[in-house]
PDB file of N, CA and C in Angstrom:
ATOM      1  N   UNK A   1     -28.087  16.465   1.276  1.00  0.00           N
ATOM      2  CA  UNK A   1     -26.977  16.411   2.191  1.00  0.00           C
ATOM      3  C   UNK A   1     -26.666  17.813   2.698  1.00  0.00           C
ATOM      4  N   UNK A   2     -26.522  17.706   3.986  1.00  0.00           N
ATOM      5  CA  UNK A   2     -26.436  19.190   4.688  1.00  0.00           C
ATOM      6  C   UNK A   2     -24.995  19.521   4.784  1.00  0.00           C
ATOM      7  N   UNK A   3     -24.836  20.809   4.504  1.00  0.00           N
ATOM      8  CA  UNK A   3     -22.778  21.160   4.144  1.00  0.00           C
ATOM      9  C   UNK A   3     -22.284  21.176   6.036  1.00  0.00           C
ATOM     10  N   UNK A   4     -21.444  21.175   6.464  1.00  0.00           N
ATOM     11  CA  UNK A   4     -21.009  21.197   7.494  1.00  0.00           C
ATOM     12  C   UNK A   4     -19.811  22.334   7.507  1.00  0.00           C
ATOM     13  N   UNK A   5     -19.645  23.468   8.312  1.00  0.00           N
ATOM     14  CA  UNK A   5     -18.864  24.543   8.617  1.00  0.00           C
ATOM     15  C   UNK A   5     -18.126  24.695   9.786  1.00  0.00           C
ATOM     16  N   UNK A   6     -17.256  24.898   9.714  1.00  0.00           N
ATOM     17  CA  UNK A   6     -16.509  25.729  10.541  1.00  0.00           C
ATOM     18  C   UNK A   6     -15.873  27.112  10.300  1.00  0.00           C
ATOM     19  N   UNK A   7     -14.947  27.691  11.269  1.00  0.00           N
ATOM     20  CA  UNK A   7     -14.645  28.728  10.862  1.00  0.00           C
ATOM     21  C   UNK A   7     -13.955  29.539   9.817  1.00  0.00           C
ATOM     22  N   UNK A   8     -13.496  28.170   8.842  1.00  0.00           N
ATOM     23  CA  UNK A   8     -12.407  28.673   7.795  1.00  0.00           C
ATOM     24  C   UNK A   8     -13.053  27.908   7.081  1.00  0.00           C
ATOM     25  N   UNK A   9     -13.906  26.498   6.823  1.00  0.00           N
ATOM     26  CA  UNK A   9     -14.185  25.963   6.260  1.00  0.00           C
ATOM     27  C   UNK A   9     -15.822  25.787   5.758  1.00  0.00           C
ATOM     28  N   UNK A  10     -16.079  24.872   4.684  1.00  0.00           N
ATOM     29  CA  UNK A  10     -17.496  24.497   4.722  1.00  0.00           C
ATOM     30  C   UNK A  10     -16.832  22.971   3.885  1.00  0.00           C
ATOM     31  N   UNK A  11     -17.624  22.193   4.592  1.00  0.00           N
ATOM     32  CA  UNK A  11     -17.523  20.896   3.898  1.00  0.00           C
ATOM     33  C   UNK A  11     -18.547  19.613   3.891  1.00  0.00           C
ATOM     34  N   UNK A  12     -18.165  18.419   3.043  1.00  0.00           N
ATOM     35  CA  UNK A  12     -19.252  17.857   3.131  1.00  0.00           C
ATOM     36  C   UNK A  12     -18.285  16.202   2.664  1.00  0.00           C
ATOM     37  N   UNK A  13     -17.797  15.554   3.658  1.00  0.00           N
ATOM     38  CA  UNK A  13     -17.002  14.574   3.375  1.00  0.00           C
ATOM     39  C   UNK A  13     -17.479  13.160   4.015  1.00  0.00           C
ATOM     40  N   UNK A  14     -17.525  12.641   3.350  1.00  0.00           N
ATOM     41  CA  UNK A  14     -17.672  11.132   3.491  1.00  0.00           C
ATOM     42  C   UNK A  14     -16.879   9.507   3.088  1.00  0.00           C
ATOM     43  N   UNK A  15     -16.424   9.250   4.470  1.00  0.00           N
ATOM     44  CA  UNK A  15     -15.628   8.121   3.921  1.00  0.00           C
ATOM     45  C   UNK A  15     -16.201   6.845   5.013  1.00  0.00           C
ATOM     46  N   UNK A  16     -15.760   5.561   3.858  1.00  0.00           N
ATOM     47  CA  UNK A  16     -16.276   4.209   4.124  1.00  0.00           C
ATOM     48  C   UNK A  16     -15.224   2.839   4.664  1.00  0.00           C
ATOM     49  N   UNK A  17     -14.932   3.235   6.322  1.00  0.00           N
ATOM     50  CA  UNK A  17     -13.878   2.733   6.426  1.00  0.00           C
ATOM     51  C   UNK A  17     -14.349   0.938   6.491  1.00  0.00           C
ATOM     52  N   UNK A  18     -13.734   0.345   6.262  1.00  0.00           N
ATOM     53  CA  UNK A  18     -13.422  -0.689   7.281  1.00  0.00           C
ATOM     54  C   UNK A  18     -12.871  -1.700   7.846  1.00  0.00           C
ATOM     55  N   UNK A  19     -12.294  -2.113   8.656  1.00  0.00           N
ATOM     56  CA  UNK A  19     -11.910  -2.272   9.438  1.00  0.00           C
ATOM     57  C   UNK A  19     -11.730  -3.928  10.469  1.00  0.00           C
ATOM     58  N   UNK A  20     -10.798  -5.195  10.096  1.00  0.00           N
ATOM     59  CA  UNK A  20     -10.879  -6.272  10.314  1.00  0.00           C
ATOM     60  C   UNK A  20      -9.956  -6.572  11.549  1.00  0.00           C
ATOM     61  N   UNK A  21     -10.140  -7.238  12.304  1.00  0.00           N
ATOM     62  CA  UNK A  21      -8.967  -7.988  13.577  1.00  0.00           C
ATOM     63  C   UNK A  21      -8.165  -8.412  12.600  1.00  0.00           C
ATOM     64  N   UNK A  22      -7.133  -8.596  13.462  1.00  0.00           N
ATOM     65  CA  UNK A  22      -5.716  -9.413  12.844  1.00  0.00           C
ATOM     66  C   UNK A  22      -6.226 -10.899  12.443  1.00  0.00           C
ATOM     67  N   UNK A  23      -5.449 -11.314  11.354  1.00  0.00           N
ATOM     68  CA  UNK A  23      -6.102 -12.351  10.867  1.00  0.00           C
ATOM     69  C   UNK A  23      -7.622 -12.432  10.644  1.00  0.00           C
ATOM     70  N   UNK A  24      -8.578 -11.664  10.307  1.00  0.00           N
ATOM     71  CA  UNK A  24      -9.793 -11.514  10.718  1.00  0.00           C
ATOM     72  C   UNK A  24     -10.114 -12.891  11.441  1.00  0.00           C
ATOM     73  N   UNK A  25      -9.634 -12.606  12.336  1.00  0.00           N
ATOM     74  CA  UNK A  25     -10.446 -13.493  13.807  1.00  0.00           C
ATOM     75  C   UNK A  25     -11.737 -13.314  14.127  1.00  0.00           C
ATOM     76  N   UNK A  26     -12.809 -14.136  14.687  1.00  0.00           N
ATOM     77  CA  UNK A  26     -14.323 -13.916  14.281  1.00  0.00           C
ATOM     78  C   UNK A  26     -14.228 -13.548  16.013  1.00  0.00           C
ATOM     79  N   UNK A  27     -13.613 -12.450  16.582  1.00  0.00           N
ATOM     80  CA  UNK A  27     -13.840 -12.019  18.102  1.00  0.00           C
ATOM     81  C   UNK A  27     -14.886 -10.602  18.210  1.00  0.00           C
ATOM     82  N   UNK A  28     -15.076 -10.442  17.116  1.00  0.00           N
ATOM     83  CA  UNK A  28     -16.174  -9.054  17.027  1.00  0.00           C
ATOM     84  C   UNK A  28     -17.946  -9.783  18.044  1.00  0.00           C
ATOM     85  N   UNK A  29     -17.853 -10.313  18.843  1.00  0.00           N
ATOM     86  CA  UNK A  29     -19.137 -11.199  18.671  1.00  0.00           C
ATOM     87  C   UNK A  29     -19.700 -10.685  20.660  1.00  0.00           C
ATOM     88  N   UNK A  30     -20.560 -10.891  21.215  1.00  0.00           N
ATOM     89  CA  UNK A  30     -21.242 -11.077  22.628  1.00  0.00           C
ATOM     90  C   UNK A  30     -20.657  -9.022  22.923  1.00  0.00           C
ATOM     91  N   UNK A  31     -19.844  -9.541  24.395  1.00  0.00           N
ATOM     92  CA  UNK A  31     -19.756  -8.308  24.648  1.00  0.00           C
ATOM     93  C   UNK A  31     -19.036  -7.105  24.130  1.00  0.00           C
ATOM     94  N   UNK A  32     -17.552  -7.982  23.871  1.00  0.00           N
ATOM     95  CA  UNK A  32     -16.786  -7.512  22.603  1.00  0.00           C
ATOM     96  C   UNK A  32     -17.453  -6.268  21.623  1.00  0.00           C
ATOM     97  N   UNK A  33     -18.472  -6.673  21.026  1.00  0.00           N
ATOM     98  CA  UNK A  33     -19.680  -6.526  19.860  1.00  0.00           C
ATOM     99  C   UNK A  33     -19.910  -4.726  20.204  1.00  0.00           C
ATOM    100  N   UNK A  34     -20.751  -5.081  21.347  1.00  0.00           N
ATOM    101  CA  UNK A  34     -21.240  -3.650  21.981  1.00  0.00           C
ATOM    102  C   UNK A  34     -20.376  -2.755  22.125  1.00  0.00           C
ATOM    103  N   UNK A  35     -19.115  -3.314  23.093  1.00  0.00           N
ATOM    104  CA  UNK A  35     -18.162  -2.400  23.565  1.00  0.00           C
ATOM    105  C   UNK A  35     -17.414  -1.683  22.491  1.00  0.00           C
ATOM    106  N   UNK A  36     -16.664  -2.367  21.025  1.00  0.00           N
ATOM    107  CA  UNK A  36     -16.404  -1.734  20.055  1.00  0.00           C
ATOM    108  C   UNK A  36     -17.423  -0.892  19.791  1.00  0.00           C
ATOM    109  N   UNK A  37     -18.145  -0.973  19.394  1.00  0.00           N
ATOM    110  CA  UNK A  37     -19.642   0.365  18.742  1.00  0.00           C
ATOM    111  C   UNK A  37     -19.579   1.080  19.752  1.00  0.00           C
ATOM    112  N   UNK A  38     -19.432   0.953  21.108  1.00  0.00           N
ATOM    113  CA  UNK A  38     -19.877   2.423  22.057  1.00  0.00           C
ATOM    114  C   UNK A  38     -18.380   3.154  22.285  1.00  0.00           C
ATOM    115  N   UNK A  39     -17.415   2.533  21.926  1.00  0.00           N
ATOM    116  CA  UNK A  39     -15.645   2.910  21.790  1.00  0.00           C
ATOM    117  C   UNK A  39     -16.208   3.842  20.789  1.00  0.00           C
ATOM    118  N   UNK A  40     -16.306   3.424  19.486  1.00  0.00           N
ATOM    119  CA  UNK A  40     -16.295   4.153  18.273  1.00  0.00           C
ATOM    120  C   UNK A  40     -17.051   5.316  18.384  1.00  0.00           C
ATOM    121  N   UNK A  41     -18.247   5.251  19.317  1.00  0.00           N
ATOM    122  CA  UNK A  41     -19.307   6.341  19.344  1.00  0.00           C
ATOM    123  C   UNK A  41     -19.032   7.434  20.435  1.00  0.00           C
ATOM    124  N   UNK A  42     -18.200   7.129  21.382  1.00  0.00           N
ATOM    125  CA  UNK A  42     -17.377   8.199  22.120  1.00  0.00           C
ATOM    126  C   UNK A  42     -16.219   8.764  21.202  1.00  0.00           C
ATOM    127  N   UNK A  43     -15.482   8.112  20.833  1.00  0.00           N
ATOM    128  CA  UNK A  43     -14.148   8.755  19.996  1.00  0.00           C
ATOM    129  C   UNK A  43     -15.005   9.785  19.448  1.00  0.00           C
ATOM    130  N   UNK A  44     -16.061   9.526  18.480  1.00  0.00           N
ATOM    131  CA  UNK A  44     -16.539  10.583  17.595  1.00  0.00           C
ATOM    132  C   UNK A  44     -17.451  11.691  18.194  1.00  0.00           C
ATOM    133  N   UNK A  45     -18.347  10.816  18.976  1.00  0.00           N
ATOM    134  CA  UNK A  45     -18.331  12.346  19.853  1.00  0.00           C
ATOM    135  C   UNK A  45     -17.414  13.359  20.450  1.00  0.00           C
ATOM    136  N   UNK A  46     -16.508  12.856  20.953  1.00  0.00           N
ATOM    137  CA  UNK A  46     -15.422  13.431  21.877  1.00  0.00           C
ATOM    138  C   UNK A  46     -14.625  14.522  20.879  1.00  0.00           C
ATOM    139  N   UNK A  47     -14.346  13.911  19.408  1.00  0.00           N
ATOM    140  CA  UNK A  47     -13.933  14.996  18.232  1.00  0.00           C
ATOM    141  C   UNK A  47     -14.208  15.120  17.593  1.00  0.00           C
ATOM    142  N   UNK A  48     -15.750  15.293  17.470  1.00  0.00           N
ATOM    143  CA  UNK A  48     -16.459  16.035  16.532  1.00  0.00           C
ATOM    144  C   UNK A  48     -16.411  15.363  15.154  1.00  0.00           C
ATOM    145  N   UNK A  49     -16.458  14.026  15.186  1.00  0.00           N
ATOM    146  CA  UNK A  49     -16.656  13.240  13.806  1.00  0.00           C
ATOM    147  C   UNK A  49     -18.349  12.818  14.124  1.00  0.00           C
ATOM    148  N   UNK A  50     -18.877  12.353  12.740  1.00  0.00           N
ATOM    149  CA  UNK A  50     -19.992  12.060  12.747  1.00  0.00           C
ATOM    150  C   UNK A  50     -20.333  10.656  12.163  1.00  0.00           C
ATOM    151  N   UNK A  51     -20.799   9.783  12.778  1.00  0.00           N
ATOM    152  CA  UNK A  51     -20.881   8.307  11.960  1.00  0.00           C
ATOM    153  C   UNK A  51     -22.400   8.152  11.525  1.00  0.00           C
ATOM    154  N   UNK A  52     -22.186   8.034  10.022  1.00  0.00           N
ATOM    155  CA  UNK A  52     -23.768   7.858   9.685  1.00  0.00           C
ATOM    156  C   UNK A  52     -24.180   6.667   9.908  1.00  0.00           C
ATOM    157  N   UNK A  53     -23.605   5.312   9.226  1.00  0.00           N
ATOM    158  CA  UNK A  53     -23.765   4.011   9.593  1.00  0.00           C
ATOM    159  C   UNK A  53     -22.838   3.349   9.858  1.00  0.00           C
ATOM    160  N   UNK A  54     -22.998   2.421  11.424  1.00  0.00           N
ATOM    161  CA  UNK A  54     -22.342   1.311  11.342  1.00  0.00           C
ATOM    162  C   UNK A  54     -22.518   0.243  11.756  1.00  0.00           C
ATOM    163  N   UNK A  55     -21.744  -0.873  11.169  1.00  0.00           N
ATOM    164  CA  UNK A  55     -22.436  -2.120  11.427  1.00  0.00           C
ATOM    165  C   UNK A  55     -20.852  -2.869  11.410  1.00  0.00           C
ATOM    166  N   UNK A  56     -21.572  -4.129  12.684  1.00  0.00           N
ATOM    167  CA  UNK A  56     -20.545  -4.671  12.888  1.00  0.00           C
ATOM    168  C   UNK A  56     -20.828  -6.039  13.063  1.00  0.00           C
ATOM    169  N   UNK A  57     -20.110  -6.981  12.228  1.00  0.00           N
ATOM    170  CA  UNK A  57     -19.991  -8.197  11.983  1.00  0.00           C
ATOM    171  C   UNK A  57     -19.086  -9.325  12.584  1.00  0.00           C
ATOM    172  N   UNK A  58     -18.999 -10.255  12.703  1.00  0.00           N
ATOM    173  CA  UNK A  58     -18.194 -11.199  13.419  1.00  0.00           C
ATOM    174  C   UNK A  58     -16.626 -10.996  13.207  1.00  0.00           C
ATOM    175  N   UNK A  59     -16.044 -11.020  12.485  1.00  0.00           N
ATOM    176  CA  UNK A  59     -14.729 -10.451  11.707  1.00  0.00           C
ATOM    177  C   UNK A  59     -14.409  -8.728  11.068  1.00  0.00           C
ATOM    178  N   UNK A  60     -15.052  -7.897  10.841  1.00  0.00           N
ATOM    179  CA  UNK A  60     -15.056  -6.689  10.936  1.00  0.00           C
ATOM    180  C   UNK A  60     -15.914  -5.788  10.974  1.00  0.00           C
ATOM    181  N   UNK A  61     -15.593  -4.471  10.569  1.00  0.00           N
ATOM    182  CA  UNK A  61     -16.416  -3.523  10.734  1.00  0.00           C
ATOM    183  C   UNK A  61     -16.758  -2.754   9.558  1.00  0.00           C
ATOM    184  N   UNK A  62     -18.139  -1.766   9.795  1.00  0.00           N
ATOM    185  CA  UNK A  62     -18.353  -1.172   8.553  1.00  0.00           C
ATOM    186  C   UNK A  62     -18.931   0.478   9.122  1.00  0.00           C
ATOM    187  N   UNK A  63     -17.718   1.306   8.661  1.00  0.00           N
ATOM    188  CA  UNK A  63     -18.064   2.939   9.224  1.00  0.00           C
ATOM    189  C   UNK A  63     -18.395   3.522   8.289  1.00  0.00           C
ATOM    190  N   UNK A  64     -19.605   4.078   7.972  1.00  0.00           N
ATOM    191  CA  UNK A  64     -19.381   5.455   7.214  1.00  0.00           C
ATOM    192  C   UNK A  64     -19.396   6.781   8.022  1.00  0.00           C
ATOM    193  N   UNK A  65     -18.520   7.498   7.938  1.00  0.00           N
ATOM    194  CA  UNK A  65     -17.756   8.454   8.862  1.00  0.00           C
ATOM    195  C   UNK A  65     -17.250   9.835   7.855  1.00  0.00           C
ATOM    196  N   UNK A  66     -18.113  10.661   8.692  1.00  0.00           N
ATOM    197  CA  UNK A  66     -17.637  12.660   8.144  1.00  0.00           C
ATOM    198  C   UNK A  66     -16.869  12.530   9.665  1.00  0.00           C
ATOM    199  N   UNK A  67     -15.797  13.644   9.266  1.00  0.00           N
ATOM    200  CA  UNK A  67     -15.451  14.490  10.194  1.00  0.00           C
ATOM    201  C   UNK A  67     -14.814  15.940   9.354  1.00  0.00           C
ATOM    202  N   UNK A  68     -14.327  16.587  10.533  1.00  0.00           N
ATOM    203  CA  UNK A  68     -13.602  18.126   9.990  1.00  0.00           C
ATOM    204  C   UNK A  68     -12.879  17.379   9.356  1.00  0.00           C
ATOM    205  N   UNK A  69     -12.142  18.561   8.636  1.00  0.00           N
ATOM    206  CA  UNK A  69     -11.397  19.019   7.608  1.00  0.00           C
ATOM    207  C   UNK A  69      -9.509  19.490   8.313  1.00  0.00           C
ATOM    208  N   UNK A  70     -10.040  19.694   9.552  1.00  0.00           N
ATOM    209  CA  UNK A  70      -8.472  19.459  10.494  1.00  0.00           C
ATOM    210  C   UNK A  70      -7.735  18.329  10.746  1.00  0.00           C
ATOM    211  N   UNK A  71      -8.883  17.195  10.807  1.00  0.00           N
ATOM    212  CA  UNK A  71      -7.952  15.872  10.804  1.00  0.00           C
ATOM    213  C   UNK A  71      -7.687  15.339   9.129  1.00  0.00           C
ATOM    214  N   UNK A  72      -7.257  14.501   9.126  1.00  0.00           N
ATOM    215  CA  UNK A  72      -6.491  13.713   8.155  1.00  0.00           C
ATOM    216  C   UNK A  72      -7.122  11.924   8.350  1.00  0.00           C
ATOM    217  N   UNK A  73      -6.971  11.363   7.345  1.00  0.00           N
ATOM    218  CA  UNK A  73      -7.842  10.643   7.231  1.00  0.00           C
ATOM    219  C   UNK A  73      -7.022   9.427   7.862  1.00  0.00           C
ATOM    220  N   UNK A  74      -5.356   9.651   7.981  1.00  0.00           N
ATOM    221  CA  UNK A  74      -4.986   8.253   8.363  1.00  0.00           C
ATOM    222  C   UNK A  74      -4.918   9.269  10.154  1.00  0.00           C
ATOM    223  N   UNK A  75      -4.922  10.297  10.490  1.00  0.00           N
ATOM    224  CA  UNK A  75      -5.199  10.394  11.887  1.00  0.00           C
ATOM    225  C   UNK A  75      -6.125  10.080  12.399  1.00  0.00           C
ATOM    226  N   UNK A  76      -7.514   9.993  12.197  1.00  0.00           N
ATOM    227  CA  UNK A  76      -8.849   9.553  11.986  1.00  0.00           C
ATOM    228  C   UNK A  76      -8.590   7.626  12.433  1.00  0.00           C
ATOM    229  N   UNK A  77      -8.138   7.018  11.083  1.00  0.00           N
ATOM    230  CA  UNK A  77      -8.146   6.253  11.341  1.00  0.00           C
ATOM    231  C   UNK A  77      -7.225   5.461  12.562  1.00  0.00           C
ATOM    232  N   UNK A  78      -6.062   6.141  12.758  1.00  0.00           N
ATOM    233  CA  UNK A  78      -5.432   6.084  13.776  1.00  0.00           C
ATOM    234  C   UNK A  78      -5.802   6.105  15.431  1.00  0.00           C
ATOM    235  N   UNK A  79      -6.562   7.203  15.391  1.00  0.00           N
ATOM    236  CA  UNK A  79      -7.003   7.560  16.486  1.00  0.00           C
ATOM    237  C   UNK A  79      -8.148   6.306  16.518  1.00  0.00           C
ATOM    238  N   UNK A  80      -8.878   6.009  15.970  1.00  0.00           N
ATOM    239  CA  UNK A  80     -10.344   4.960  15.841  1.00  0.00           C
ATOM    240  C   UNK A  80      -9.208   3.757  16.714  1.00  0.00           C
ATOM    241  N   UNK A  81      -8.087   3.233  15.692  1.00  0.00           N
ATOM    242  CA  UNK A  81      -7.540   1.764  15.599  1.00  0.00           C
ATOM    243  C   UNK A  81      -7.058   1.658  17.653  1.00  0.00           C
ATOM    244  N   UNK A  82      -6.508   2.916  17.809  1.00  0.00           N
ATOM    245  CA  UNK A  82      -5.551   2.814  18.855  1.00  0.00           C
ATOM    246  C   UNK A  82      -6.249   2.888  20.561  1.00  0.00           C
ATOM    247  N   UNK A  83      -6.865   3.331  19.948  1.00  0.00           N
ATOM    248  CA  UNK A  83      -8.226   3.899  21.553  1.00  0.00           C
ATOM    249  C   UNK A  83      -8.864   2.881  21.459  1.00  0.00           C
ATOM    250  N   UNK A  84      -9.628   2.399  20.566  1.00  0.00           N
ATOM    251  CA  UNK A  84     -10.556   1.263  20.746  1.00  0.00           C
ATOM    252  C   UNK A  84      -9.794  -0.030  20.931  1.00  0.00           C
ATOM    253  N   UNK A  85      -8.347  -0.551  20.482  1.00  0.00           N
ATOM    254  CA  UNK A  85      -7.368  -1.458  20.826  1.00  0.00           C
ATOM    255  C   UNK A  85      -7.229  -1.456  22.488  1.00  0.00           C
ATOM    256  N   UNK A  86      -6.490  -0.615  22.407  1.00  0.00           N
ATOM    257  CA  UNK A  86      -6.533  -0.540  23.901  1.00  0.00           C
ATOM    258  C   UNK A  86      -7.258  -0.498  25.253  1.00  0.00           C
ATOM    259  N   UNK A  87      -8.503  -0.284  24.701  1.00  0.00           N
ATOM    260  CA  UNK A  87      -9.525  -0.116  25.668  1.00  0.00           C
ATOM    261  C   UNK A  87     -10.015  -1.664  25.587  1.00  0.00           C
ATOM    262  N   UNK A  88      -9.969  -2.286  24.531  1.00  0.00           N
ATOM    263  CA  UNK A  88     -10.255  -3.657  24.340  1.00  0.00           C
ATOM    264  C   UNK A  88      -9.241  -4.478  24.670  1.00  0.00           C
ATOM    265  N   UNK A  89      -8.477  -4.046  24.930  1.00  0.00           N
ATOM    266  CA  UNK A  89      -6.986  -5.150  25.119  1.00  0.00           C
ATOM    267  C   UNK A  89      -7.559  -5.482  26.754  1.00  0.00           C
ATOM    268  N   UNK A  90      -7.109  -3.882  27.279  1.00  0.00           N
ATOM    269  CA  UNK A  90      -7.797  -4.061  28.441  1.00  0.00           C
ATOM    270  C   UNK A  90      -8.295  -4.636  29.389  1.00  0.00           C
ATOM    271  N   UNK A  91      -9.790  -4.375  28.331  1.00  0.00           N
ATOM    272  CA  UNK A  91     -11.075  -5.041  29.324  1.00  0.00           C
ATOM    273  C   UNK A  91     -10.886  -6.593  29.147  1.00  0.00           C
ATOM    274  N   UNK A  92     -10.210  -6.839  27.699  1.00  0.00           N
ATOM    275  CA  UNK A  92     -10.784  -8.210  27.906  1.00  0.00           C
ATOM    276  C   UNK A  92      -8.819  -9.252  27.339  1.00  0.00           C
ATOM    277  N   UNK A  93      -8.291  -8.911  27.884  1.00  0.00           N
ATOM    278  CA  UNK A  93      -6.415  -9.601  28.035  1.00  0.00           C
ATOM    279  C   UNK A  93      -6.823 -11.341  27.370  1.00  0.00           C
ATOM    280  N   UNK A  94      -7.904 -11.801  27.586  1.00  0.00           N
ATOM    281  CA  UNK A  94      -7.984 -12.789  26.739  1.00  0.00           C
ATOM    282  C   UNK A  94      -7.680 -13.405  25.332  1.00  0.00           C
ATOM    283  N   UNK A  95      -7.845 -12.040  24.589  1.00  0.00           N
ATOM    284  CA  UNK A  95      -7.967 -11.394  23.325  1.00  0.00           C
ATOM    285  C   UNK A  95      -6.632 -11.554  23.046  1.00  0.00           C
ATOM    286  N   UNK A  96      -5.711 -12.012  22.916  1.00  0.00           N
ATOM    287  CA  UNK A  96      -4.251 -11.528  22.836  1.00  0.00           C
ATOM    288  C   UNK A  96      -4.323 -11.010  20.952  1.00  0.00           C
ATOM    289  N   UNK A  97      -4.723 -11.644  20.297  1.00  0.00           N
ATOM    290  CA  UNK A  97      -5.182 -10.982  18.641  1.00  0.00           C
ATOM    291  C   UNK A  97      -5.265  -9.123  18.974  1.00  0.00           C
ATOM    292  N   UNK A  98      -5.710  -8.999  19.862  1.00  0.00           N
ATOM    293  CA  UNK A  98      -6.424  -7.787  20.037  1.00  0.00           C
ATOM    294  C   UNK A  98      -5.022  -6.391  20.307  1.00  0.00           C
ATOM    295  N   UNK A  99      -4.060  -7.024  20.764  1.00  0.00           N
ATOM    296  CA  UNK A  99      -3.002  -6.211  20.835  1.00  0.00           C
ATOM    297  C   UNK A  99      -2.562  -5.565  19.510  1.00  0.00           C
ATOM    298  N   UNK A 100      -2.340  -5.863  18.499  1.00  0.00           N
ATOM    299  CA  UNK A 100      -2.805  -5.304  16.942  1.00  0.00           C
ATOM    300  C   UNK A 100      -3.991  -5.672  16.271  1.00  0.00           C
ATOM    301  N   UNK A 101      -4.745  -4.772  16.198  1.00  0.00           N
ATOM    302  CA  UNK A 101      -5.991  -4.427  15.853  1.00  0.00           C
ATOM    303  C   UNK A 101      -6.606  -4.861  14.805  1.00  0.00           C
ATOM    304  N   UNK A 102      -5.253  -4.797  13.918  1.00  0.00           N
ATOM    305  CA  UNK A 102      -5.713  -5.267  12.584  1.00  0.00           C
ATOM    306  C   UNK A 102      -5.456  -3.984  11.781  1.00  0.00           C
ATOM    307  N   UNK A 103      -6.072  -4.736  10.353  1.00  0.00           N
ATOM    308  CA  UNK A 103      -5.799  -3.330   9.432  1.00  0.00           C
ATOM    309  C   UNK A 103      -7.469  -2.337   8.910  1.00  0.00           C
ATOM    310  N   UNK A 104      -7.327  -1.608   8.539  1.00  0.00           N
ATOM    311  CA  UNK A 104      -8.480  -0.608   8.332  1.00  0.00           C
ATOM    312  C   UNK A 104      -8.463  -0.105   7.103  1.00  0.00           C
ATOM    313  N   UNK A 105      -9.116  -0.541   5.540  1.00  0.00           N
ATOM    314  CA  UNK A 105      -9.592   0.239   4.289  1.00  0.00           C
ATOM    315  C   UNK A 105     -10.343   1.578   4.559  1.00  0.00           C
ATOM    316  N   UNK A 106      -9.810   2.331   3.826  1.00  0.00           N
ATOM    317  CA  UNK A 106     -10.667   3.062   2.625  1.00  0.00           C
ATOM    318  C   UNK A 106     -11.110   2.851   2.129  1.00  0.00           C
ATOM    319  N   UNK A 107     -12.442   2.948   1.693  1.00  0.00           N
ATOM    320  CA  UNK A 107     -13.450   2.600   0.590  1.00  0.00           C
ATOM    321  C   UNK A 107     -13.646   3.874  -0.308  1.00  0.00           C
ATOM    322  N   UNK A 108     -13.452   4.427  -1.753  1.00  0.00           N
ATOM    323  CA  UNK A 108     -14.431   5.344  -1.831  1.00  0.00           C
ATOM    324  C   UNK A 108     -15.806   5.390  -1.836  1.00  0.00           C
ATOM    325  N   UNK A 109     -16.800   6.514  -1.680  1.00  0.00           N
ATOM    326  CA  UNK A 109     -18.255   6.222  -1.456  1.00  0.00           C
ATOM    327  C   UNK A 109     -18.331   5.793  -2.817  1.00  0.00           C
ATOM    328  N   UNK A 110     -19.479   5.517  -2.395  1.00  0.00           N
ATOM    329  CA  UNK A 110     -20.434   4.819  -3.699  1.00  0.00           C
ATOM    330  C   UNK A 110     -21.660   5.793  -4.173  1.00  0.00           C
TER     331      UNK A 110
END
């Protein structure tokens, strides 16, 4: 595992979120599907988080996710829940489940 640095820091963090619709509703599915994963994969580009694996299932999701050491892990998850909600509310108003997102675990690694 390669350490990751910045200017005050060196680190090497890994967490296993994940992440269900309200009521786990089985709406993770067709276009839905894609559009969450390419949401998630801009957020983390955009701030410098890194997703090693993820996979996404009919009812939720599965992140394993580094980022810096500046965010915080419920900002992290915050930022994930609220951008990708909304961008999904959005595109697809059908969804009305989709207006709360649902809730999002911590896992520790394994």
């Amino acid at each position: 595992m390669e350490l990751k640095r910045t200017s005050h820091a060196v680190y090497d963090t890994k967490y296993h979120l994940v992440w269900a619709p309200k009521y786990r509703k089985w709406i993770l599915r067709g276009d839905i599907r894609g559009r969450v994963k390419s949401i998630f994969e801009e957020i983390s580009s955009n701030h410098g988080f890194e997703i090693d694996t993820m996979e996404i299932a009919g009812d939720h999701v599965h992140i394993f996710l580094s980022f810096p050491p500046r965010y915080s892990i419920s900002k992290v998850v915050g930022m994930l829940k609220s951008i990708s909600a909304s961008v999904i509310f959005e595109e697809h108003p059908e969804e009305g489940a989709l207006g709360n997102f649902g809730k999002m675990s911590i896992l520790p690694e394994q």
